[in-house]
PDB file of N, CA and C in Angstrom:
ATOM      1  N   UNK A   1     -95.635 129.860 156.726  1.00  0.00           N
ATOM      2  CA  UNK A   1     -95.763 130.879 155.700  1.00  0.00           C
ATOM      3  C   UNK A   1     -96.352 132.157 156.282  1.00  0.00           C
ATOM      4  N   UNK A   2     -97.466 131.627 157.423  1.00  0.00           N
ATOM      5  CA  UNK A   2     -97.641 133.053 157.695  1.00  0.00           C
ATOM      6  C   UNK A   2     -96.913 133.915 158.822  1.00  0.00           C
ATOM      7  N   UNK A   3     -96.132 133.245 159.334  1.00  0.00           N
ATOM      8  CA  UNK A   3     -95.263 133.778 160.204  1.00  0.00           C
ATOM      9  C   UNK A   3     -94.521 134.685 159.133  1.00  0.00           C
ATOM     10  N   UNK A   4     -94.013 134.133 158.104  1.00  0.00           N
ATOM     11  CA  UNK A   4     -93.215 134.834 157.238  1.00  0.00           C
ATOM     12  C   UNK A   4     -93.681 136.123 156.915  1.00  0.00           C
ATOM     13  N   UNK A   5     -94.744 135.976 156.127  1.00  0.00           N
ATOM     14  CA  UNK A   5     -95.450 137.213 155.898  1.00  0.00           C
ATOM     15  C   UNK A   5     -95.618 138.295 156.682  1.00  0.00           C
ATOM     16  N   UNK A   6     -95.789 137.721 157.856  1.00  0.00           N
ATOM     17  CA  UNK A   6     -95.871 139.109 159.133  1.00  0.00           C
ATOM     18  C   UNK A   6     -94.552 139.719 159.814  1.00  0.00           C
ATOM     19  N   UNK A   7     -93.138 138.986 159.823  1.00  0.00           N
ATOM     20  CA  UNK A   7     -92.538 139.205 159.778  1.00  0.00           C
ATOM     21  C   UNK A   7     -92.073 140.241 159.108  1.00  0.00           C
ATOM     22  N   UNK A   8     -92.125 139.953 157.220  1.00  0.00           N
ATOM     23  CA  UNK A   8     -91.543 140.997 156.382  1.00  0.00           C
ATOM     24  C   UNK A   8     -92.615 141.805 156.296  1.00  0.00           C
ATOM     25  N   UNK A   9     -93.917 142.069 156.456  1.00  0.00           N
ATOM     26  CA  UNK A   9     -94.477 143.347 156.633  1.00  0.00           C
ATOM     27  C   UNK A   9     -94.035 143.792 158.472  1.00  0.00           C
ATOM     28  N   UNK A  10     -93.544 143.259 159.310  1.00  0.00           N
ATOM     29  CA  UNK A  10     -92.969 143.991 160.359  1.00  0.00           C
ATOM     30  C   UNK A  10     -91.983 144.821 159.985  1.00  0.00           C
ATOM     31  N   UNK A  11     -90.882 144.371 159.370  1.00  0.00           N
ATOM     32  CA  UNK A  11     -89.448 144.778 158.694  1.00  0.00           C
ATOM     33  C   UNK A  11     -89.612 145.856 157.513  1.00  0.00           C
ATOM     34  N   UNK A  12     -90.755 145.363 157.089  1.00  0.00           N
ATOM     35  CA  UNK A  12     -91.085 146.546 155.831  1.00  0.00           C
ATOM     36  C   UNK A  12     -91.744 147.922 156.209  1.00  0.00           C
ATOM     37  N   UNK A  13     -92.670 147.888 157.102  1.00  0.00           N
ATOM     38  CA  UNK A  13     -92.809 148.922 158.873  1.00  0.00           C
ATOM     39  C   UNK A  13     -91.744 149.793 159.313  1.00  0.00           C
ATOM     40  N   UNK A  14     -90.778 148.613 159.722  1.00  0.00           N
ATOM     41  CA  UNK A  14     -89.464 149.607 160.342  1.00  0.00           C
ATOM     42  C   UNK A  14     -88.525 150.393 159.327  1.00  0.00           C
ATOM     43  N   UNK A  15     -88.660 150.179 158.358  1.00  0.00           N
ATOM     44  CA  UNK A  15     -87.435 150.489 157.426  1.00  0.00           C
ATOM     45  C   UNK A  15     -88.011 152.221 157.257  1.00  0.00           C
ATOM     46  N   UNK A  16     -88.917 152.568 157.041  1.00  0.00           N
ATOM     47  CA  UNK A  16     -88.777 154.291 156.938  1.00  0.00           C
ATOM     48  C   UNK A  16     -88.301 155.237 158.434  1.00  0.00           C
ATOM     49  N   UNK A  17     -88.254 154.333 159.867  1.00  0.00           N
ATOM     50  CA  UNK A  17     -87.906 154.908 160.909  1.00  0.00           C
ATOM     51  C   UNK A  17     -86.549 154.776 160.892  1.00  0.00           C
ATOM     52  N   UNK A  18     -86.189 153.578 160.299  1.00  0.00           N
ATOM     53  CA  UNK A  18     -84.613 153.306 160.202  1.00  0.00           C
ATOM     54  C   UNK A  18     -83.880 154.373 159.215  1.00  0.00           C
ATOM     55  N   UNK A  19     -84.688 155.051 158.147  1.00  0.00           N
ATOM     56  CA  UNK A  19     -84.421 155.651 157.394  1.00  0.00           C
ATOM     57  C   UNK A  19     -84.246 157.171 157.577  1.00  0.00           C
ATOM     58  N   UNK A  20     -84.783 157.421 158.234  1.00  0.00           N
ATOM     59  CA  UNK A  20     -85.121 158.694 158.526  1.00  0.00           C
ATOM     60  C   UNK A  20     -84.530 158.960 160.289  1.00  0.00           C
ATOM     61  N   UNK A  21     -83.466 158.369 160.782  1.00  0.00           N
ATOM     62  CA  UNK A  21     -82.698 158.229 161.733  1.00  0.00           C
ATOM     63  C   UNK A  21     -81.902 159.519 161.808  1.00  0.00           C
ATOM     64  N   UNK A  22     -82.145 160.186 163.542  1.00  0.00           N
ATOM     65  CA  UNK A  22     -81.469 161.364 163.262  1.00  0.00           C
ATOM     66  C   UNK A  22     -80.035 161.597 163.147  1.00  0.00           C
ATOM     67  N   UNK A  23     -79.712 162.291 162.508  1.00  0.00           N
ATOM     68  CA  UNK A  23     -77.647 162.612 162.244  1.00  0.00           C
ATOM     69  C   UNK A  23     -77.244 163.265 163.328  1.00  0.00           C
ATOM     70  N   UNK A  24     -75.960 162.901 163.960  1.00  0.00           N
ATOM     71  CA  UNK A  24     -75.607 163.204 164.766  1.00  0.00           C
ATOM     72  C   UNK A  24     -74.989 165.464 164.787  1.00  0.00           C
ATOM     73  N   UNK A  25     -74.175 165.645 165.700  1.00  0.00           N
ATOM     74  CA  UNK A  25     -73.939 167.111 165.150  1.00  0.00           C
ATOM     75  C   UNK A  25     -72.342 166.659 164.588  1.00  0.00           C
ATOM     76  N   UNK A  26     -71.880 165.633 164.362  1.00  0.00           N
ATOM     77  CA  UNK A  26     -70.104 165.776 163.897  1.00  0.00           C
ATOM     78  C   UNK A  26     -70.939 165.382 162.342  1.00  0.00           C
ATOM     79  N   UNK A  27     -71.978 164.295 162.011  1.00  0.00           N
ATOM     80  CA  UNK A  27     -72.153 164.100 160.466  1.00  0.00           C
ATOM     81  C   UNK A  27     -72.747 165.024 160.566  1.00  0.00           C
ATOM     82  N   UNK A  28     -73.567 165.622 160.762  1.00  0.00           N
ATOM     83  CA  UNK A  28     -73.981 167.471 159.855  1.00  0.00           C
ATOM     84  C   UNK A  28     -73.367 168.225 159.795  1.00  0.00           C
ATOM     85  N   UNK A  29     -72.319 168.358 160.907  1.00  0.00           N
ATOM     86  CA  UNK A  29     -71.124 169.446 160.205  1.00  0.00           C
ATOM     87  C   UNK A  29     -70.153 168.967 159.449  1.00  0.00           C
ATOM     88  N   UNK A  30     -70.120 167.659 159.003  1.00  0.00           N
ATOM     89  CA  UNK A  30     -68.864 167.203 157.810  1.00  0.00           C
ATOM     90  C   UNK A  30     -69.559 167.209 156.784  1.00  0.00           C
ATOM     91  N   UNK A  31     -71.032 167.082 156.788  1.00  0.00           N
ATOM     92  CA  UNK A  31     -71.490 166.933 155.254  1.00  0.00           C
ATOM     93  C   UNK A  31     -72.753 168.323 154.568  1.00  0.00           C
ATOM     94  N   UNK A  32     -72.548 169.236 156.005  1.00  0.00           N
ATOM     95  CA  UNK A  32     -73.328 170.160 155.602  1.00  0.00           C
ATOM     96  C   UNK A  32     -72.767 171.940 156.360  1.00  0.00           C
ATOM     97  N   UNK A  33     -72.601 171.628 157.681  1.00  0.00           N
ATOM     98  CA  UNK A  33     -71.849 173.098 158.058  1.00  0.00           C
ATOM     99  C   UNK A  33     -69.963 173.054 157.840  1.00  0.00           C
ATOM    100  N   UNK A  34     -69.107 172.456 157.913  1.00  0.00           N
ATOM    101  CA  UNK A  34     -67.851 172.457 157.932  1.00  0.00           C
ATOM    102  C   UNK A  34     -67.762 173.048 156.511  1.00  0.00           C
ATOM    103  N   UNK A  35     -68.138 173.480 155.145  1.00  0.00           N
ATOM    104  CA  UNK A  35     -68.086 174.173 154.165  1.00  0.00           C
ATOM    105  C   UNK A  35     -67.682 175.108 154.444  1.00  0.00           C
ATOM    106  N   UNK A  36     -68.415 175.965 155.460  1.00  0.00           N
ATOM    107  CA  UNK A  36     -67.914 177.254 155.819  1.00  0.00           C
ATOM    108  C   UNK A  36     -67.326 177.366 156.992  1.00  0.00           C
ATOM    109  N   UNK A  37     -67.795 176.868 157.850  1.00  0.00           N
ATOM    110  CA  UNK A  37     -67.487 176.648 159.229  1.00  0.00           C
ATOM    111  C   UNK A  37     -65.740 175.928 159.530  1.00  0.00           C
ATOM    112  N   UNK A  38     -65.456 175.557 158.813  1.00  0.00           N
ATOM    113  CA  UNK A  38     -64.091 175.147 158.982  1.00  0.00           C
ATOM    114  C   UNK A  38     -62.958 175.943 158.780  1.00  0.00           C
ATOM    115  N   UNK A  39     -63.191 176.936 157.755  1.00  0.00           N
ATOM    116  CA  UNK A  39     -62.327 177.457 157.380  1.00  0.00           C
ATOM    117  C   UNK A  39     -62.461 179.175 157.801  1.00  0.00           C
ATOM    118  N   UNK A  40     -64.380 179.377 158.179  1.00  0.00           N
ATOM    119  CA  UNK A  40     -64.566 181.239 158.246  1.00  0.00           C
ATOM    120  C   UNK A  40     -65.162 181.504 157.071  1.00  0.00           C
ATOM    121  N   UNK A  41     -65.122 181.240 155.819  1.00  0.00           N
ATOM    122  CA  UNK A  41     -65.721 181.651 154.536  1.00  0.00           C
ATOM    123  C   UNK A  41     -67.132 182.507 155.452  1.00  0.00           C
ATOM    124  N   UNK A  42     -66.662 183.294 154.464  1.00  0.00           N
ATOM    125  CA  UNK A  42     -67.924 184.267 154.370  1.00  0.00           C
ATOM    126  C   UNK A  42     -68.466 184.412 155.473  1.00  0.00           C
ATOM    127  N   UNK A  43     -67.315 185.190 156.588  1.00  0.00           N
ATOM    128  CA  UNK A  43     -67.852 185.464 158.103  1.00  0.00           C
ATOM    129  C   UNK A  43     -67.921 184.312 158.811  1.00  0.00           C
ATOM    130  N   UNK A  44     -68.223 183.235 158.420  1.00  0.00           N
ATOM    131  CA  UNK A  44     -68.951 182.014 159.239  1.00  0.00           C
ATOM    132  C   UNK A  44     -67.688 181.730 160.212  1.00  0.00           C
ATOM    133  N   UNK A  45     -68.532 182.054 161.993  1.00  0.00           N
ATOM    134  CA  UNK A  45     -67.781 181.379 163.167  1.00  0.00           C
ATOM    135  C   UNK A  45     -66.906 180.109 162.222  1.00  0.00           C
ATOM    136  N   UNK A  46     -65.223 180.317 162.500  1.00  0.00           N
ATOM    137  CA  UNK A  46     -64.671 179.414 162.274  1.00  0.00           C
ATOM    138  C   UNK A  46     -64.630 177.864 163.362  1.00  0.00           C
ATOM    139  N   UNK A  47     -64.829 176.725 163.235  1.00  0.00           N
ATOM    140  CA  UNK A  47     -64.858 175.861 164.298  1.00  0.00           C
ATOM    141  C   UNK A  47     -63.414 175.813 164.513  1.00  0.00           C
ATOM    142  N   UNK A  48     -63.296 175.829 166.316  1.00  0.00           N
ATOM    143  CA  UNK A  48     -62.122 175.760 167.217  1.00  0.00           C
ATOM    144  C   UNK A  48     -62.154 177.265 167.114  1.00  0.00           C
ATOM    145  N   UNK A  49     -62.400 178.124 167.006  1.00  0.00           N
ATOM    146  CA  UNK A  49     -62.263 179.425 167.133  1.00  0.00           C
ATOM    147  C   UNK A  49     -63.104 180.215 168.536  1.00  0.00           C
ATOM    148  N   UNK A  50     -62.343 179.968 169.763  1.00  0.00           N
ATOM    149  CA  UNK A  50     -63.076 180.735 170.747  1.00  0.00           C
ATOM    150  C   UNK A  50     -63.731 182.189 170.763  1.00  0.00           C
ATOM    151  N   UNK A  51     -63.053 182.988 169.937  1.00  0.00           N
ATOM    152  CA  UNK A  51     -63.186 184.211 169.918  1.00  0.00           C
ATOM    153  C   UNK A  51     -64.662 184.173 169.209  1.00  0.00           C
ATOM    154  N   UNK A  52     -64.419 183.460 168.156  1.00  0.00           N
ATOM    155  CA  UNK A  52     -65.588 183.786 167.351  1.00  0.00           C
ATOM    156  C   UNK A  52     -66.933 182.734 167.691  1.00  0.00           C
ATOM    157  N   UNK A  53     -66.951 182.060 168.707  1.00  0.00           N
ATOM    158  CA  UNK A  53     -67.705 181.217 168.846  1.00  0.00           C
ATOM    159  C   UNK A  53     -68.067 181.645 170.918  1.00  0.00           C
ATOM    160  N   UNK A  54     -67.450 182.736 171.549  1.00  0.00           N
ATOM    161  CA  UNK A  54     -67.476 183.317 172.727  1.00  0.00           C
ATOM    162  C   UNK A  54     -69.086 183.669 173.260  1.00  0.00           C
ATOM    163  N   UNK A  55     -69.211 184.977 171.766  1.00  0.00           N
ATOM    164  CA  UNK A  55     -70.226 185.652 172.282  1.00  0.00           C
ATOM    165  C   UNK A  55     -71.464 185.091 172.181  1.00  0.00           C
ATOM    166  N   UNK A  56     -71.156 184.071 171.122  1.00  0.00           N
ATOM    167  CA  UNK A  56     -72.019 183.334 170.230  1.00  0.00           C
ATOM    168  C   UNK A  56     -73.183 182.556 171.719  1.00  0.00           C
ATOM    169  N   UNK A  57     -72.063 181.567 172.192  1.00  0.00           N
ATOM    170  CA  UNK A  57     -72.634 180.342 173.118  1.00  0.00           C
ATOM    171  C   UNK A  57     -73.589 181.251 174.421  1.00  0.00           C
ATOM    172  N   UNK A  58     -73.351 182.322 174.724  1.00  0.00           N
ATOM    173  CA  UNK A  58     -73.803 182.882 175.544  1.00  0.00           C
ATOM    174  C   UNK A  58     -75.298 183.098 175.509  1.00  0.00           C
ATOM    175  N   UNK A  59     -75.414 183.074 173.815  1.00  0.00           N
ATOM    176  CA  UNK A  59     -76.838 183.356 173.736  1.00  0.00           C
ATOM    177  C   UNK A  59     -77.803 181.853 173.609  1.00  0.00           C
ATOM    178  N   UNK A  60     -77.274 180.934 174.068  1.00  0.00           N
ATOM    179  CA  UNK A  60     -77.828 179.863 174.115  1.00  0.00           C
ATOM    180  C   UNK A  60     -78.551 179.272 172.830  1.00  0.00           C
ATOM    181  N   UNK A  61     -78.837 177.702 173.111  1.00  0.00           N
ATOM    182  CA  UNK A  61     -78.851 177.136 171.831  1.00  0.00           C
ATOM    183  C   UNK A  61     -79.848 177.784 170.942  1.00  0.00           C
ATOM    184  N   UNK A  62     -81.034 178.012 171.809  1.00  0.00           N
ATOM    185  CA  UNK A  62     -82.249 178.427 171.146  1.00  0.00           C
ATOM    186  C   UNK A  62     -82.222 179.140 170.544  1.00  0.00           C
ATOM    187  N   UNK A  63     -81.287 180.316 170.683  1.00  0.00           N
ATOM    188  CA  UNK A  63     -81.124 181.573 169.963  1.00  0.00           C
ATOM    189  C   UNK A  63     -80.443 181.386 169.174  1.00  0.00           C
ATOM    190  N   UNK A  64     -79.241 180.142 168.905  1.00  0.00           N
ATOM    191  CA  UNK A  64     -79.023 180.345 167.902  1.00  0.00           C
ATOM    192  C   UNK A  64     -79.247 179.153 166.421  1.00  0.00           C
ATOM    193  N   UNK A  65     -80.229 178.200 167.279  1.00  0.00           N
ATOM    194  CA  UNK A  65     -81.232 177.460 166.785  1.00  0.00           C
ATOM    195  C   UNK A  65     -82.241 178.404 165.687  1.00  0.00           C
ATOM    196  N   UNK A  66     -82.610 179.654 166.581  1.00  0.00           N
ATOM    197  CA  UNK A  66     -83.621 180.246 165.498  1.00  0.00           C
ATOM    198  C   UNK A  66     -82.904 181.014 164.535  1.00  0.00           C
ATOM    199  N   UNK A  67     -81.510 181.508 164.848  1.00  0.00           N
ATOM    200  CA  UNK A  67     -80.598 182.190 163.635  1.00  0.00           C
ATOM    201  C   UNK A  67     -80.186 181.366 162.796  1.00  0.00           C
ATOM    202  N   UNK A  68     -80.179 180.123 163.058  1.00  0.00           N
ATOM    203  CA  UNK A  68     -79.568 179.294 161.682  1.00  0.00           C
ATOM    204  C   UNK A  68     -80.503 178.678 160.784  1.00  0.00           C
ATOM    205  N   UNK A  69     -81.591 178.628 161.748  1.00  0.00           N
ATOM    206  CA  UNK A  69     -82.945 178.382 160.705  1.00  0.00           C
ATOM    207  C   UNK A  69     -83.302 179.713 159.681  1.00  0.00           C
ATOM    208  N   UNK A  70     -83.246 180.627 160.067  1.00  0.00           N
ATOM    209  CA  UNK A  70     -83.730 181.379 158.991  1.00  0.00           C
ATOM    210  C   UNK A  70     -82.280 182.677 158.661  1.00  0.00           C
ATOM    211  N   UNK A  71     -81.274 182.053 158.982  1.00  0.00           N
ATOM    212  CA  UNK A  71     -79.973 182.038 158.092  1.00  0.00           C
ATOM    213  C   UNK A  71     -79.459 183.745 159.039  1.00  0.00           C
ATOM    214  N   UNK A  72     -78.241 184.469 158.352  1.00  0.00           N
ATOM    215  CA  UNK A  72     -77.590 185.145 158.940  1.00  0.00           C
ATOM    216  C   UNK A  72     -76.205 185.735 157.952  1.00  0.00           C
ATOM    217  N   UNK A  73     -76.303 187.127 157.805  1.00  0.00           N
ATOM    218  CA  UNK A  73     -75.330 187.385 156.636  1.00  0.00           C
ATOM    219  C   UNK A  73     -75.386 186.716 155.368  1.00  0.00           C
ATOM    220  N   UNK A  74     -74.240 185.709 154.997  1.00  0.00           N
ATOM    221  CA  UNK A  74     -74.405 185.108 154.010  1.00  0.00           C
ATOM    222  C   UNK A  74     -74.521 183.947 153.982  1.00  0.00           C
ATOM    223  N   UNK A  75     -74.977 183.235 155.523  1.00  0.00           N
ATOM    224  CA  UNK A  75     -75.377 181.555 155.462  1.00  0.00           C
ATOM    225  C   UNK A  75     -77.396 181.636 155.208  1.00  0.00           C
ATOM    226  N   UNK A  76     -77.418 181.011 154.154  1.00  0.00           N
ATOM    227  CA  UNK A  76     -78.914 180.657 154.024  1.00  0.00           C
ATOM    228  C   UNK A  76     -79.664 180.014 155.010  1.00  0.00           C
ATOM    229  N   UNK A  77     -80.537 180.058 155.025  1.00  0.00           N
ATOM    230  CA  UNK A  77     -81.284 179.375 156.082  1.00  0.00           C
ATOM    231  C   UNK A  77     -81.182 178.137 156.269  1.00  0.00           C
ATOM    232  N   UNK A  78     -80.901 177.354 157.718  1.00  0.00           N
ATOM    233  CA  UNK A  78     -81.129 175.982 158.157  1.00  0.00           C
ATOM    234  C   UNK A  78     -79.397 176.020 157.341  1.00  0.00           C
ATOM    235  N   UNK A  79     -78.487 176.865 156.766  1.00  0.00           N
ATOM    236  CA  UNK A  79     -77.259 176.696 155.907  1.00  0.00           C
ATOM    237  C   UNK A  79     -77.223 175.641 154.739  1.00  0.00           C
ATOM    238  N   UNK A  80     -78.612 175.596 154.314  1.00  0.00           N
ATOM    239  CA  UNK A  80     -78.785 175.094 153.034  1.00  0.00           C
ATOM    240  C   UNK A  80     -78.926 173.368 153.739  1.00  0.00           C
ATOM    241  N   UNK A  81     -78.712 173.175 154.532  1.00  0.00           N
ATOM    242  CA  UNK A  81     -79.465 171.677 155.038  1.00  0.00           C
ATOM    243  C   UNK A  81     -81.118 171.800 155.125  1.00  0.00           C
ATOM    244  N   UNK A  82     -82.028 172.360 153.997  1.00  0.00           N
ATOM    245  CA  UNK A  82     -83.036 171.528 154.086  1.00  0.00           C
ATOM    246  C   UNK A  82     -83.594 170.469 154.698  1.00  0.00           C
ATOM    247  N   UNK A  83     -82.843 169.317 154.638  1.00  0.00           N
ATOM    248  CA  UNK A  83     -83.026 168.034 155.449  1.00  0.00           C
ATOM    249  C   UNK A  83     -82.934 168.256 156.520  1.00  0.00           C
ATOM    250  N   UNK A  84     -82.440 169.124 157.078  1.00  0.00           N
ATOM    251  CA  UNK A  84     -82.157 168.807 158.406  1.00  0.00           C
ATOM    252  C   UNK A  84     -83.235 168.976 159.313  1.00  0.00           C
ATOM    253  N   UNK A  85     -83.448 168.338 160.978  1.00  0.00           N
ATOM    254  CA  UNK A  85     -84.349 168.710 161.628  1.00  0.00           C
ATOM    255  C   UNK A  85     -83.578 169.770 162.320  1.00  0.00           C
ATOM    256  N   UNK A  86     -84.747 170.394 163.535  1.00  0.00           N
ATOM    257  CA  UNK A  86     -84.484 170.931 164.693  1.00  0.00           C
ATOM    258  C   UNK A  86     -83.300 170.494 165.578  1.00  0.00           C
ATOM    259  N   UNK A  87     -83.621 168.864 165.386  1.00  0.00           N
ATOM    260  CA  UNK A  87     -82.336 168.388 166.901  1.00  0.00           C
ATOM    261  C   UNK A  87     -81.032 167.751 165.799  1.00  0.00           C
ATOM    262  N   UNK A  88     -81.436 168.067 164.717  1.00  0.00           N
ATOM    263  CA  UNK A  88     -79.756 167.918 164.137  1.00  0.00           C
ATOM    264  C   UNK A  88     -79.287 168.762 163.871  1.00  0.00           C
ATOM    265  N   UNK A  89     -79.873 170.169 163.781  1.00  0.00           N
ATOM    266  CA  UNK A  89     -79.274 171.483 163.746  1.00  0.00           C
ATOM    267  C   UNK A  89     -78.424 171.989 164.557  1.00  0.00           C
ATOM    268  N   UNK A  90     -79.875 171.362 165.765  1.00  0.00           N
ATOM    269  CA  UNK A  90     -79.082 171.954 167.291  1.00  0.00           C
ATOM    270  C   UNK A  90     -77.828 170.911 167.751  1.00  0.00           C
ATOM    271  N   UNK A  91     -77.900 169.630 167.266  1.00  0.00           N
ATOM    272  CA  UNK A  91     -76.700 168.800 167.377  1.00  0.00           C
ATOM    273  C   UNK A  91     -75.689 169.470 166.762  1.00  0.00           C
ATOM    274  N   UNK A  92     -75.703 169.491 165.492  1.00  0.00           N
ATOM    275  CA  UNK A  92     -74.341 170.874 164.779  1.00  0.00           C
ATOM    276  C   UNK A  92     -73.778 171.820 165.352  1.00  0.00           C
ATOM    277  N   UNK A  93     -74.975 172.567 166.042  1.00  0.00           N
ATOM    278  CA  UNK A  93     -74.621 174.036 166.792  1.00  0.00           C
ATOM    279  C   UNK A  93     -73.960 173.229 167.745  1.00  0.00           C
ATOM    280  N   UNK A  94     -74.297 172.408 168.761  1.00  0.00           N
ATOM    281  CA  UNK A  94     -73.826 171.819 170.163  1.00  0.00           C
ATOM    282  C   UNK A  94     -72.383 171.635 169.509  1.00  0.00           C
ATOM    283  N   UNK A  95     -72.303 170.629 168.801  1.00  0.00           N
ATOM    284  CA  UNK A  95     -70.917 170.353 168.161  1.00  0.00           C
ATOM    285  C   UNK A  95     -69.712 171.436 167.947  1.00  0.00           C
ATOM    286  N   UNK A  96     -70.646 172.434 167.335  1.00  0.00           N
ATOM    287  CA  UNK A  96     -69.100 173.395 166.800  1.00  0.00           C
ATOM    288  C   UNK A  96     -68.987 174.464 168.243  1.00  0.00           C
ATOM    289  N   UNK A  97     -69.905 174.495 169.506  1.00  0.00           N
ATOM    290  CA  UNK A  97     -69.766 175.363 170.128  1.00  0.00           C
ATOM    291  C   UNK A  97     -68.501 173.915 171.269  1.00  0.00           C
ATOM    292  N   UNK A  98     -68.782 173.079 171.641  1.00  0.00           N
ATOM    293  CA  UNK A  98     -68.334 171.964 172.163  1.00  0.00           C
ATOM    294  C   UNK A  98     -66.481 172.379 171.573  1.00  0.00           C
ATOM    295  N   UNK A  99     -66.594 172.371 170.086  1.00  0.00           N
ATOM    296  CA  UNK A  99     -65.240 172.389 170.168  1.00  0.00           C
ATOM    297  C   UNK A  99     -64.580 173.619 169.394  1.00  0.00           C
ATOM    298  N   UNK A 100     -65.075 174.832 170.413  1.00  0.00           N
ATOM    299  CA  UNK A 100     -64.682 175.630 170.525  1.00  0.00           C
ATOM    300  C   UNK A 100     -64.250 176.357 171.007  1.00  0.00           C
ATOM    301  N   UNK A 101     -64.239 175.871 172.438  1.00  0.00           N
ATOM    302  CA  UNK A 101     -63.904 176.184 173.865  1.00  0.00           C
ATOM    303  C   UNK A 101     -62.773 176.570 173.926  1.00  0.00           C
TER     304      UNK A 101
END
């Protein structure tokens, strides 16, 4: 019995790290940047678009890590992913610059 017990308070432990697991950059841009990003809406670098994604990569992630956090034209800040962290942002950015080449 008491093996049991320590067990499910082990399991009951892990479950908010399991929860809070970071998103990769292809699920943040299908469920949070590809809105705009897919298509250009409202200025937004279209993804697969070299031209518009050229001058962009040059300025490296960081720079444009800190432009998407506190937004740009008409994308809101972080682009309305609240949830999101730092390294799933920058996973997004990596993502749409990756396939934009």
């Amino acid at each position: 019995m008491k093996k049991v017990l320590i067990a499910a308070a082990a399991a009951t432990l892990m479950l908010p790290a399991a929860a809070m697991a970071e998103r990769d950059g292809l699920t943040v841009y299908n469920t949070k940047c590809g809105v705009c990003h897919a298509s250009g809406n409202a200025g937004a670098p279209k993804l697969g678009d070299s031209a518009d994604w050229g001058a962009r990569a040059t300025q490296g992630i960081d720079t444009l890590l800190a432009t998407a956090k506190k937004g740009k034209g008409a994308m809101p800040p972080s682009g309305l992913c609240m949830d999101c962290n730092d390294n799933e942002l920058k996973a997004a950015i990596q993502y749409m610059l990756d396939n934009s080449k």
